[in-house]
PDB file of N, CA and C in Angstrom:
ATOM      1  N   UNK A   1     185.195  47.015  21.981  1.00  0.00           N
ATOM      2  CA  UNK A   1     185.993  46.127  21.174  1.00  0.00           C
ATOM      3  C   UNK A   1     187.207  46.915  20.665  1.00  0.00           C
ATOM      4  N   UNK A   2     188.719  46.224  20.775  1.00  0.00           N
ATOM      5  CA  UNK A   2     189.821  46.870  20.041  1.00  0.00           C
ATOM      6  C   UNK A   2     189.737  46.636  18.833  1.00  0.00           C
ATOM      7  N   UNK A   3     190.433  47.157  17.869  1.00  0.00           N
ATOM      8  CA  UNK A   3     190.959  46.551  16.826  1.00  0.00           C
ATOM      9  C   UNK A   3     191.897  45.005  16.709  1.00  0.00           C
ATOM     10  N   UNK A   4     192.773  44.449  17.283  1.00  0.00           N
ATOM     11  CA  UNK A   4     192.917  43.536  17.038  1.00  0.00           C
ATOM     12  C   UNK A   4     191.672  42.516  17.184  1.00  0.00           C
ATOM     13  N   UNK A   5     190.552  42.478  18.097  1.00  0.00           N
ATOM     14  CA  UNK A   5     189.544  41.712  18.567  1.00  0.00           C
ATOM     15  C   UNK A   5     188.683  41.749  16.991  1.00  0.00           C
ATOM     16  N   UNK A   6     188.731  43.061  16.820  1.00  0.00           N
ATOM     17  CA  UNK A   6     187.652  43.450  15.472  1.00  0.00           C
ATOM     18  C   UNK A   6     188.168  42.282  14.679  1.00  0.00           C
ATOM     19  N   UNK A   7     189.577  42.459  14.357  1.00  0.00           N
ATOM     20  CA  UNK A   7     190.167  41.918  13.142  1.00  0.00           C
ATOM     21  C   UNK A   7     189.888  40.194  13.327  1.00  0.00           C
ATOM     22  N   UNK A   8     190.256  39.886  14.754  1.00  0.00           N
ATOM     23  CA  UNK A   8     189.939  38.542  15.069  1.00  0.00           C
ATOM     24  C   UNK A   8     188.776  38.266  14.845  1.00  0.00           C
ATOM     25  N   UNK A   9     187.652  38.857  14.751  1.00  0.00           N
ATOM     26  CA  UNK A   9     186.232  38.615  14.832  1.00  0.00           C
ATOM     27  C   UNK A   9     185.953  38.747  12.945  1.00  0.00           C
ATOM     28  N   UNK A  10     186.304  39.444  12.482  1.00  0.00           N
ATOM     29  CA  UNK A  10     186.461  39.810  10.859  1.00  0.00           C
ATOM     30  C   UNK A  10     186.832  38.310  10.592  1.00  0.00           C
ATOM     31  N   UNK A  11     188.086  37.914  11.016  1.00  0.00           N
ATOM     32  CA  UNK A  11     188.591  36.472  10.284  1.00  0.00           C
ATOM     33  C   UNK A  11     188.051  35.353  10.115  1.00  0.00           C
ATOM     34  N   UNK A  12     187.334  35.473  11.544  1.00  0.00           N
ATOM     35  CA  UNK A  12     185.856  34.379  12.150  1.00  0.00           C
ATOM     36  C   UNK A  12     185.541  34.253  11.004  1.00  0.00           C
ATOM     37  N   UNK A  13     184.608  35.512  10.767  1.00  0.00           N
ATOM     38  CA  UNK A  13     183.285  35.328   9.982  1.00  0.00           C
ATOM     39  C   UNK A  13     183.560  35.275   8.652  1.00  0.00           C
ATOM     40  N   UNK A  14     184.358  36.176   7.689  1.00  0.00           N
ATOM     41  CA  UNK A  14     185.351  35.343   6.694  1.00  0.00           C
ATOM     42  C   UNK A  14     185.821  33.883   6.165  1.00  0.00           C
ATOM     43  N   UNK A  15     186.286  33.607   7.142  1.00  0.00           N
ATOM     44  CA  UNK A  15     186.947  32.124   7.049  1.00  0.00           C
ATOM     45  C   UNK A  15     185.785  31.275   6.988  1.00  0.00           C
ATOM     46  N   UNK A  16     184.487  31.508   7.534  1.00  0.00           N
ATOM     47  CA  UNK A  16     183.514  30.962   7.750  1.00  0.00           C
ATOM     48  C   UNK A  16     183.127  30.651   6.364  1.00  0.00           C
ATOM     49  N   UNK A  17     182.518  32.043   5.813  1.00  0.00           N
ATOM     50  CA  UNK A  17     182.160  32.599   4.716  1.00  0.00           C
ATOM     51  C   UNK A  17     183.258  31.770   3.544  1.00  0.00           C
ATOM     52  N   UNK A  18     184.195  31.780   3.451  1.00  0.00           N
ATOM     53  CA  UNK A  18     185.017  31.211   2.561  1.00  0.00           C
ATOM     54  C   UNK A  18     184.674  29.365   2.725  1.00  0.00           C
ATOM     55  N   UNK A  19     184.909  29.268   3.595  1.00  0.00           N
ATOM     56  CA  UNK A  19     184.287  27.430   3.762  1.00  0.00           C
ATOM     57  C   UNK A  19     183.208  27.103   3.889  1.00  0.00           C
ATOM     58  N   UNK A  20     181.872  27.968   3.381  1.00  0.00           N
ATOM     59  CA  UNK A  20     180.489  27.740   3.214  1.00  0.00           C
ATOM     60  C   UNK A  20     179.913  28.765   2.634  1.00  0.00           C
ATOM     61  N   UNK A  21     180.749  28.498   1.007  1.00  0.00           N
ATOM     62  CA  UNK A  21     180.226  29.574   0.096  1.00  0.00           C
ATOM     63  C   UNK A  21     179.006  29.713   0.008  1.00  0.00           C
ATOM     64  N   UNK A  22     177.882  28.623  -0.194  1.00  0.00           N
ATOM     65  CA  UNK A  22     176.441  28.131  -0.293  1.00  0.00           C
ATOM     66  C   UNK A  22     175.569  29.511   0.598  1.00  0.00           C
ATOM     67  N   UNK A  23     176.305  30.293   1.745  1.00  0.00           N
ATOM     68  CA  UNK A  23     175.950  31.331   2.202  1.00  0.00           C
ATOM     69  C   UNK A  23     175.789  32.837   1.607  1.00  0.00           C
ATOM     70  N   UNK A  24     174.999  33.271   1.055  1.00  0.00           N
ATOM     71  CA  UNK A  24     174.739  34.375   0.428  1.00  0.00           C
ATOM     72  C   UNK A  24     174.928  35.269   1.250  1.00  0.00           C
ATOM     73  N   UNK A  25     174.600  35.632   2.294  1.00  0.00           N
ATOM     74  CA  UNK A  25     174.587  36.760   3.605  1.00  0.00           C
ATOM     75  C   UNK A  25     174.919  36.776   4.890  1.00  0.00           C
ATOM     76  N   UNK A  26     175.523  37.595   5.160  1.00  0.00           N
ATOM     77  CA  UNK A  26     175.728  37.319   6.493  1.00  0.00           C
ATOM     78  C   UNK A  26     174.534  36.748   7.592  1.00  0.00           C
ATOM     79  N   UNK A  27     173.433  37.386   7.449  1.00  0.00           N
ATOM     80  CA  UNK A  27     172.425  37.119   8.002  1.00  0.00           C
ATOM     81  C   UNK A  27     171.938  35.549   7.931  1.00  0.00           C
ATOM     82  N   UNK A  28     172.524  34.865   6.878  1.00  0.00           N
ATOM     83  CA  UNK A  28     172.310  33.685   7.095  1.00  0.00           C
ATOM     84  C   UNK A  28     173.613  32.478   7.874  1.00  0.00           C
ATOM     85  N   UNK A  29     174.401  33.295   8.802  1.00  0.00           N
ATOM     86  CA  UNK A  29     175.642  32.225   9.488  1.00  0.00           C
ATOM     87  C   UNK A  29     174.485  31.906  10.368  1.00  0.00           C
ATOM     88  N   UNK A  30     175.391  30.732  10.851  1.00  0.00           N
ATOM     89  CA  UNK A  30     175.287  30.448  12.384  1.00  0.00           C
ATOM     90  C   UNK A  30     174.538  31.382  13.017  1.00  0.00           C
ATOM     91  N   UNK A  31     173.865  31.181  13.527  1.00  0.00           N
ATOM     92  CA  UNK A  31     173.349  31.435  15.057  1.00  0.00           C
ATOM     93  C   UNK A  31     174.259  31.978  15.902  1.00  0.00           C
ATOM     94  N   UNK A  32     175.121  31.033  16.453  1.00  0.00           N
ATOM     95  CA  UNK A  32     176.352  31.252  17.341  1.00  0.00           C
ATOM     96  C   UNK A  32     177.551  32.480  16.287  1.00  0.00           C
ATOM     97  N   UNK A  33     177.618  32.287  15.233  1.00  0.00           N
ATOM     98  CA  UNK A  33     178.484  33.016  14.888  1.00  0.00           C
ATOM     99  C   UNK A  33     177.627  34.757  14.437  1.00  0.00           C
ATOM    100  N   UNK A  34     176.423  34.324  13.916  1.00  0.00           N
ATOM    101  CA  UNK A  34     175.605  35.982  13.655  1.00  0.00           C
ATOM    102  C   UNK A  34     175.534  36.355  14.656  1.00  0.00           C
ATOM    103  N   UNK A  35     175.116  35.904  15.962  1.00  0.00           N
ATOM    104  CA  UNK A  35     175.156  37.626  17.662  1.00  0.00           C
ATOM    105  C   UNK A  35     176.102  37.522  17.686  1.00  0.00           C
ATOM    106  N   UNK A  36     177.536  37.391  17.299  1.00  0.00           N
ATOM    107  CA  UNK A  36     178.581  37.984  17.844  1.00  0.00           C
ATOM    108  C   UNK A  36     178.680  39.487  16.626  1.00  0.00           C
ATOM    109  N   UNK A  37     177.693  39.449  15.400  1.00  0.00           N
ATOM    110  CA  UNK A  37     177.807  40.520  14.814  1.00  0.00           C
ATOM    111  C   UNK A  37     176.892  41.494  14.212  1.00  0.00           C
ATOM    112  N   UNK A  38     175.849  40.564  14.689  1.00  0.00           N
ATOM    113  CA  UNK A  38     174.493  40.951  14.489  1.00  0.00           C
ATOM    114  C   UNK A  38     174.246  42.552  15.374  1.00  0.00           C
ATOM    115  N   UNK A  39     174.842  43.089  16.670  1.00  0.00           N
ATOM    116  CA  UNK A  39     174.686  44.277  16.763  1.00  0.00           C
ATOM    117  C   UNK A  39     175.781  45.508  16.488  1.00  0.00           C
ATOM    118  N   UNK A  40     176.660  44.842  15.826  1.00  0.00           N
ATOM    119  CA  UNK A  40     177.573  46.001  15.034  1.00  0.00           C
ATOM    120  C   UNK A  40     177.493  46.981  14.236  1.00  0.00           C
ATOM    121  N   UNK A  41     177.890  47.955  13.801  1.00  0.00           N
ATOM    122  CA  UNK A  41     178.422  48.532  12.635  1.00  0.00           C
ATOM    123  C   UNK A  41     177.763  48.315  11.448  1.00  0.00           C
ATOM    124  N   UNK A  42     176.906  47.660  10.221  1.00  0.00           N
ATOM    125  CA  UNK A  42     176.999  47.037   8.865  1.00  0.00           C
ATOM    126  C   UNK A  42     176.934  45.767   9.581  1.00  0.00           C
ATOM    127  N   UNK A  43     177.086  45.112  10.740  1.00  0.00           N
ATOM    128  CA  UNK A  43     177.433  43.542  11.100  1.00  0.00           C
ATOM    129  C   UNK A  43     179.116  43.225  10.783  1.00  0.00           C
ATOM    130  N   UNK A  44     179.544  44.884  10.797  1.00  0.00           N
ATOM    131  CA  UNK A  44     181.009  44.423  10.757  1.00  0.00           C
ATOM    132  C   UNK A  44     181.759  44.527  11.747  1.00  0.00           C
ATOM    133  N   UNK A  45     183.019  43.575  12.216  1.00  0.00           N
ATOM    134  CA  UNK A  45     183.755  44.405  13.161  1.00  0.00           C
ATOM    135  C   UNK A  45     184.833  45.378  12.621  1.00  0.00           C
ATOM    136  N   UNK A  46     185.006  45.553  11.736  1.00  0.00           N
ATOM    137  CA  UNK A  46     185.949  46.427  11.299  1.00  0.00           C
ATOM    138  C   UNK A  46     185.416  48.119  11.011  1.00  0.00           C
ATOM    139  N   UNK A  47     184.158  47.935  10.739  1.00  0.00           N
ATOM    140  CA  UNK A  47     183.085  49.111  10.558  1.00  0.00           C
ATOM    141  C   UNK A  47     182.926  49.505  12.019  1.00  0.00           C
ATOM    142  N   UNK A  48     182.526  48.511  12.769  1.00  0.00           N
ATOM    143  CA  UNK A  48     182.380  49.075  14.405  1.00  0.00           C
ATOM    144  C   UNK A  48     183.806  49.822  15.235  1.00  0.00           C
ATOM    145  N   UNK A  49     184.926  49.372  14.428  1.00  0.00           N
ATOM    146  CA  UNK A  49     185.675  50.236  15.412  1.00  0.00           C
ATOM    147  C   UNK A  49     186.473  51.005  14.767  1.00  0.00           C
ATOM    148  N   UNK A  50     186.430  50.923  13.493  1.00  0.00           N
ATOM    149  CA  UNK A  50     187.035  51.916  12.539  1.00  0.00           C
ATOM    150  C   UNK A  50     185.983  53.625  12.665  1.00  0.00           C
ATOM    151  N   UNK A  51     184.845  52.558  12.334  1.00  0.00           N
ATOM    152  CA  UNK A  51     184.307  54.482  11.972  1.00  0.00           C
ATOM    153  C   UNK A  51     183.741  54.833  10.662  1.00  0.00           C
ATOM    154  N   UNK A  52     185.352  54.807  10.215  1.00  0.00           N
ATOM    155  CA  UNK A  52     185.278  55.683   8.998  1.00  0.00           C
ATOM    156  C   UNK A  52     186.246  54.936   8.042  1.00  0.00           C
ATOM    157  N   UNK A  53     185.787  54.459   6.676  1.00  0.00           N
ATOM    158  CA  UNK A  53     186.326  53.288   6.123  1.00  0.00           C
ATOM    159  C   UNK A  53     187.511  53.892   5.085  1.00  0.00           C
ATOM    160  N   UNK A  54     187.897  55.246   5.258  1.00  0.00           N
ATOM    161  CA  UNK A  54     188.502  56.071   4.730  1.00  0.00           C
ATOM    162  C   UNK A  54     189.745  56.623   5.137  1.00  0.00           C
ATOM    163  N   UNK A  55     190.196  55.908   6.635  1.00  0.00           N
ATOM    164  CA  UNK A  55     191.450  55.683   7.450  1.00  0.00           C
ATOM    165  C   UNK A  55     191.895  54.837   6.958  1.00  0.00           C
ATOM    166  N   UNK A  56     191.828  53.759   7.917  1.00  0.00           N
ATOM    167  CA  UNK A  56     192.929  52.428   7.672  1.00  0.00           C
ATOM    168  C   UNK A  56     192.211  51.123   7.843  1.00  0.00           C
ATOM    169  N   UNK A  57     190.779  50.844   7.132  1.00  0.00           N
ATOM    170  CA  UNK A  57     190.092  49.948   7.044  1.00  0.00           C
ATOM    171  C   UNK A  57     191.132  48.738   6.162  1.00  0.00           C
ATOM    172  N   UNK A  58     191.318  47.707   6.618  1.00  0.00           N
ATOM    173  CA  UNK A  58     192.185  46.846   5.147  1.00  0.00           C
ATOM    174  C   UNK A  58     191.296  46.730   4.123  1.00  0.00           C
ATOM    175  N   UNK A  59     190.064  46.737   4.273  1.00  0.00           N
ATOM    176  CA  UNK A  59     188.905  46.378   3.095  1.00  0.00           C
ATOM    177  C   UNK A  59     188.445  47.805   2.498  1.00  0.00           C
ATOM    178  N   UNK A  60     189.114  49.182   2.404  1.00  0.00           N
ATOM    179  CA  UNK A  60     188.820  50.469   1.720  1.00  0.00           C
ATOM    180  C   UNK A  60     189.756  50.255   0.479  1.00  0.00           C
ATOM    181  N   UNK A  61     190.292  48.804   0.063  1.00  0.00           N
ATOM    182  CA  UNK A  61     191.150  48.813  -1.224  1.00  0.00           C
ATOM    183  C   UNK A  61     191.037  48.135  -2.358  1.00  0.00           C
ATOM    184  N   UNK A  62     190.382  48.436  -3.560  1.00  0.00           N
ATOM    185  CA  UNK A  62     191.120  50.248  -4.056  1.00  0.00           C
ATOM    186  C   UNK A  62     190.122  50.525  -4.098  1.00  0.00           C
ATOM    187  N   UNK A  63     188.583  50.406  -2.811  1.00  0.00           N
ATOM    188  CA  UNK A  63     187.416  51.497  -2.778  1.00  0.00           C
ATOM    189  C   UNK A  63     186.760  51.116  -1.876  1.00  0.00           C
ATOM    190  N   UNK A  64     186.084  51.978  -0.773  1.00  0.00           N
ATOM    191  CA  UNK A  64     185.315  51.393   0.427  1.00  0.00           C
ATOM    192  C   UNK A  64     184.104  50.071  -0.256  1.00  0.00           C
ATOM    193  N   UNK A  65     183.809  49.900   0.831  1.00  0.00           N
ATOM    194  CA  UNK A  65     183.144  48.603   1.013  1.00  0.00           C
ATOM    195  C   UNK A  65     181.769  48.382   0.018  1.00  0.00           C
ATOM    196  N   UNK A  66     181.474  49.827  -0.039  1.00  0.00           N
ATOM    197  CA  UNK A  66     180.036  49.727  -0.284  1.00  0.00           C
ATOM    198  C   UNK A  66     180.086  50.124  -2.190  1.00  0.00           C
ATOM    199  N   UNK A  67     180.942  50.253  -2.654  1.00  0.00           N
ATOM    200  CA  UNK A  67     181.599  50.714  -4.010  1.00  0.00           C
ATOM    201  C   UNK A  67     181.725  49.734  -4.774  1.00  0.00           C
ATOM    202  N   UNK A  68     181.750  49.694  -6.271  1.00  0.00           N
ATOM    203  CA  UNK A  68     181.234  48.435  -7.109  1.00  0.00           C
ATOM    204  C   UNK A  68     182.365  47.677  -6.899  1.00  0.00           C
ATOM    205  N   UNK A  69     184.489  48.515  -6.835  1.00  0.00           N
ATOM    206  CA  UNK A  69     184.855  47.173  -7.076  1.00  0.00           C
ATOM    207  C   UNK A  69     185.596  46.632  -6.042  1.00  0.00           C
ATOM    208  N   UNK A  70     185.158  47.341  -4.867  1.00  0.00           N
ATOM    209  CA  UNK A  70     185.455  46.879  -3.527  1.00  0.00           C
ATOM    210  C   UNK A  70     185.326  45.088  -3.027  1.00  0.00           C
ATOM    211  N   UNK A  71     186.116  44.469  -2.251  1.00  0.00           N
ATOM    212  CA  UNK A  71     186.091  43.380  -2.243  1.00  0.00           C
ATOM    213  C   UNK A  71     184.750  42.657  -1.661  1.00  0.00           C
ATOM    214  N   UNK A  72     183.906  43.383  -0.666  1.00  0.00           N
ATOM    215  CA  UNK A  72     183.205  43.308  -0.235  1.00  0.00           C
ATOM    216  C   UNK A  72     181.933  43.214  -0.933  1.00  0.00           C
ATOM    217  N   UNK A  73     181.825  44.017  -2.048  1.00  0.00           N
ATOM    218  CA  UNK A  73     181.091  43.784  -3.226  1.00  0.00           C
ATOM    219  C   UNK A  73     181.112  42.862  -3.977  1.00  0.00           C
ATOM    220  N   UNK A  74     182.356  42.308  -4.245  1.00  0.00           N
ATOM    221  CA  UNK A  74     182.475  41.381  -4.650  1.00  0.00           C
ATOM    222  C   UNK A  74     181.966  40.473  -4.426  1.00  0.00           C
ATOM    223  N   UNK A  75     181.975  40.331  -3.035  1.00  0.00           N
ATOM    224  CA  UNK A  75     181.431  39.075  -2.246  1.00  0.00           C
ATOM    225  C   UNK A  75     180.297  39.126  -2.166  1.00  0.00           C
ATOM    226  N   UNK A  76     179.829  40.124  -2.430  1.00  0.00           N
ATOM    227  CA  UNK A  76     178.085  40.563  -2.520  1.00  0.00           C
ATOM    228  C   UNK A  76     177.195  40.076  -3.370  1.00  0.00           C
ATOM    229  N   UNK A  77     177.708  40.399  -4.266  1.00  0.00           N
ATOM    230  CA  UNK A  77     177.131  40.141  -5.963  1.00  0.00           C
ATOM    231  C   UNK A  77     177.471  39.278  -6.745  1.00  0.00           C
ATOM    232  N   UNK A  78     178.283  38.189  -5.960  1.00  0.00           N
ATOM    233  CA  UNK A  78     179.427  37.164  -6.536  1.00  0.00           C
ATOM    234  C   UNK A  78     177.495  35.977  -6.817  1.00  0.00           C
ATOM    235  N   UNK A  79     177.268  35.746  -8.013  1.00  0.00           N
ATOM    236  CA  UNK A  79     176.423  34.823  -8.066  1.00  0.00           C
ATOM    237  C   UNK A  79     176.547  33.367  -8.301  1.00  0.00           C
ATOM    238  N   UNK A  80     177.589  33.172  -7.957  1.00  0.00           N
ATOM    239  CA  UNK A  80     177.582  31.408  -7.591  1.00  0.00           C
ATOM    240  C   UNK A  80     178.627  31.187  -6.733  1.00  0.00           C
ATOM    241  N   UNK A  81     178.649  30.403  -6.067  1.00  0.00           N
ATOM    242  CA  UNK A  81     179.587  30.077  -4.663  1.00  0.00           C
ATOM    243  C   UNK A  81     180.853  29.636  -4.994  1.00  0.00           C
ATOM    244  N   UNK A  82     181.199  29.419  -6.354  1.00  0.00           N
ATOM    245  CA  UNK A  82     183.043  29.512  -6.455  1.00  0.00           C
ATOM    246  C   UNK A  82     183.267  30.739  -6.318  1.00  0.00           C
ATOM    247  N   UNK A  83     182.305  31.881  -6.800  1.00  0.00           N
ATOM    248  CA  UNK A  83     182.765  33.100  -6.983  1.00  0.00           C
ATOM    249  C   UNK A  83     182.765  33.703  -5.393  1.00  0.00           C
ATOM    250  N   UNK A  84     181.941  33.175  -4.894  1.00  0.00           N
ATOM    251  CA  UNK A  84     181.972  34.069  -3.673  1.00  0.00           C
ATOM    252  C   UNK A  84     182.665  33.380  -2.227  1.00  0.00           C
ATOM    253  N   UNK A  85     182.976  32.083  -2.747  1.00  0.00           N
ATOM    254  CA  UNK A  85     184.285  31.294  -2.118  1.00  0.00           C
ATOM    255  C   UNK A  85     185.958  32.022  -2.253  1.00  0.00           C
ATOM    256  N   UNK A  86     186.155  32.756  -3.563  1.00  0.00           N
ATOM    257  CA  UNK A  86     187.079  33.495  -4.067  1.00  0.00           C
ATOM    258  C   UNK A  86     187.410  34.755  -2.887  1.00  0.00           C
ATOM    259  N   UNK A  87     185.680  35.376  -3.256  1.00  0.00           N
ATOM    260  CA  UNK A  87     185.919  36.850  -2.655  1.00  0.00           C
ATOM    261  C   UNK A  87     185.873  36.840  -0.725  1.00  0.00           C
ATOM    262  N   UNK A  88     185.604  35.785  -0.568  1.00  0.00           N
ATOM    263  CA  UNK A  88     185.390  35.409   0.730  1.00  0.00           C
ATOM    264  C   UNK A  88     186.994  35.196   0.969  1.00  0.00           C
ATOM    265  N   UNK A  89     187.595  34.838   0.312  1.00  0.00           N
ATOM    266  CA  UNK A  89     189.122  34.298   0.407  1.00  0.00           C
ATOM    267  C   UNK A  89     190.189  35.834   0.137  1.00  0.00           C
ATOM    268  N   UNK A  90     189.474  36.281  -0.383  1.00  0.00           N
ATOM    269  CA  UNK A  90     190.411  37.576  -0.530  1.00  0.00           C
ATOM    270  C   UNK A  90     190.257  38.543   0.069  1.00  0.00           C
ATOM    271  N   UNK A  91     188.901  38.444   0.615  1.00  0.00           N
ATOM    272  CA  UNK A  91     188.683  39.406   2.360  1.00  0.00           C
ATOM    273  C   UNK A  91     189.667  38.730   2.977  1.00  0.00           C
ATOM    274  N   UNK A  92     189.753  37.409   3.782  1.00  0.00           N
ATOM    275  CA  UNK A  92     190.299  36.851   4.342  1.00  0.00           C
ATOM    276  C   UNK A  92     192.098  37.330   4.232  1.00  0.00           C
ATOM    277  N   UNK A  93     192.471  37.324   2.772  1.00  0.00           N
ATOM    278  CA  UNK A  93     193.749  37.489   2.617  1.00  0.00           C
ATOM    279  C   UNK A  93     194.301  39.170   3.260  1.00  0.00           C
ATOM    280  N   UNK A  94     193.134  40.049   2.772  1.00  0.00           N
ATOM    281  CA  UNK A  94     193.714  41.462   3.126  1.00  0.00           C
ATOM    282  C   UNK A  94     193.700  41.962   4.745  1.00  0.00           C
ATOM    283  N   UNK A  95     192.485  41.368   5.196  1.00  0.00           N
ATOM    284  CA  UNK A  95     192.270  41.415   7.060  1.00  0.00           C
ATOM    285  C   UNK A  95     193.619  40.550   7.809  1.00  0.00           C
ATOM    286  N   UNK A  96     193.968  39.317   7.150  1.00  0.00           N
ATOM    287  CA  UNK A  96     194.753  39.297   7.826  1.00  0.00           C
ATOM    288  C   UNK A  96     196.228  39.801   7.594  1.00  0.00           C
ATOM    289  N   UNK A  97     196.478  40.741   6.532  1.00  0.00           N
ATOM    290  CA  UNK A  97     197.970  41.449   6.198  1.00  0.00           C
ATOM    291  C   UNK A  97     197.597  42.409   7.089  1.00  0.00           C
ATOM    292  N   UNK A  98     196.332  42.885   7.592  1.00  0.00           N
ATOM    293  CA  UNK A  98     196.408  44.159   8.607  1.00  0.00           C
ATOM    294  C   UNK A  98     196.992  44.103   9.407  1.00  0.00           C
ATOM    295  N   UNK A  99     197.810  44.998   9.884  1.00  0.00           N
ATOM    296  CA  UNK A  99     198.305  45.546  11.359  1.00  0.00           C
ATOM    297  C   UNK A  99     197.575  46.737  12.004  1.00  0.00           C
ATOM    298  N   UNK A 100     196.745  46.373  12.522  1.00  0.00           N
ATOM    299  CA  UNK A 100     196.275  46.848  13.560  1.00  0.00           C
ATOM    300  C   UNK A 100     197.355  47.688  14.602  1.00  0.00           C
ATOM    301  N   UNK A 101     197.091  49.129  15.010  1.00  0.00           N
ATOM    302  CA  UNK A 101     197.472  49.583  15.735  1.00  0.00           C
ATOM    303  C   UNK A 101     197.340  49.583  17.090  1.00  0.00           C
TER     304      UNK A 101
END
C-alpha cells in the first residue's frame, strides 16, 4: 500500500466513523469496510505505511495517537456519539490537509 491509498483508505473509515457515531470501535464497522483494515498496522492505514508516527503521520498532532490529547484519543474515549461524531470529524479534517509524498 502507498501513502496516498493509506490516506484514501484512512478517509473511508473516518468518514464512516463520523456518519455512524453510534460506533464505538473500529472493530465494530462493516464487514466490508473492517477486512480492508482488519490486517493492518493498529487497523490503521496510516500506521501501516508510516511506521513511525513521529515522521509525518497527520494524526501525531500535537501528540501521537496513542497519547491522552491526541485526536485519536479523542475519538476513543469520546463517551457519547456527538462527541465522537466531532472527533471522527476532525480526524477526517487533518488526513485530508495531508500531502502525502
Amino acid at each position: 500500500m502507498k501513502k496516498q491509498e493509506a490516506k484514501e483508505l484512512t478517509l473511508e473509515v473516518w468518514r464512516y466513523l463520523a456518519e455512524h457515531p453510534e460506533i464505538d470501535s473500529k472493530a465494530n464497522l462493516p464487514p466490508q469496510l473492517f477486512s480492508k483494515i482488519n490486517m493492518l498496522l493498529y487497523k490503521c492505514p496510516l500506521c501501516h505505511v508510516l511506521r513511525d508516527c513521529y515522521t509525518d503521520c497527520p494524526l501525531n498532532k500535537p501528540s501521537p495517537c496513542f497519547c491522552g490529547d491526541s485526536l485519536y484519543w479523542g475519538w476513543l474515549n469520546a463517551d457519547t456519539p456527538r462527541k465522537r461524531k466531532n472527533a471522527a470529524q476532525k480526524i477526517v479534517k487533518a488526513v485530508q490537509a495531508w500531502r502525502p509524498e
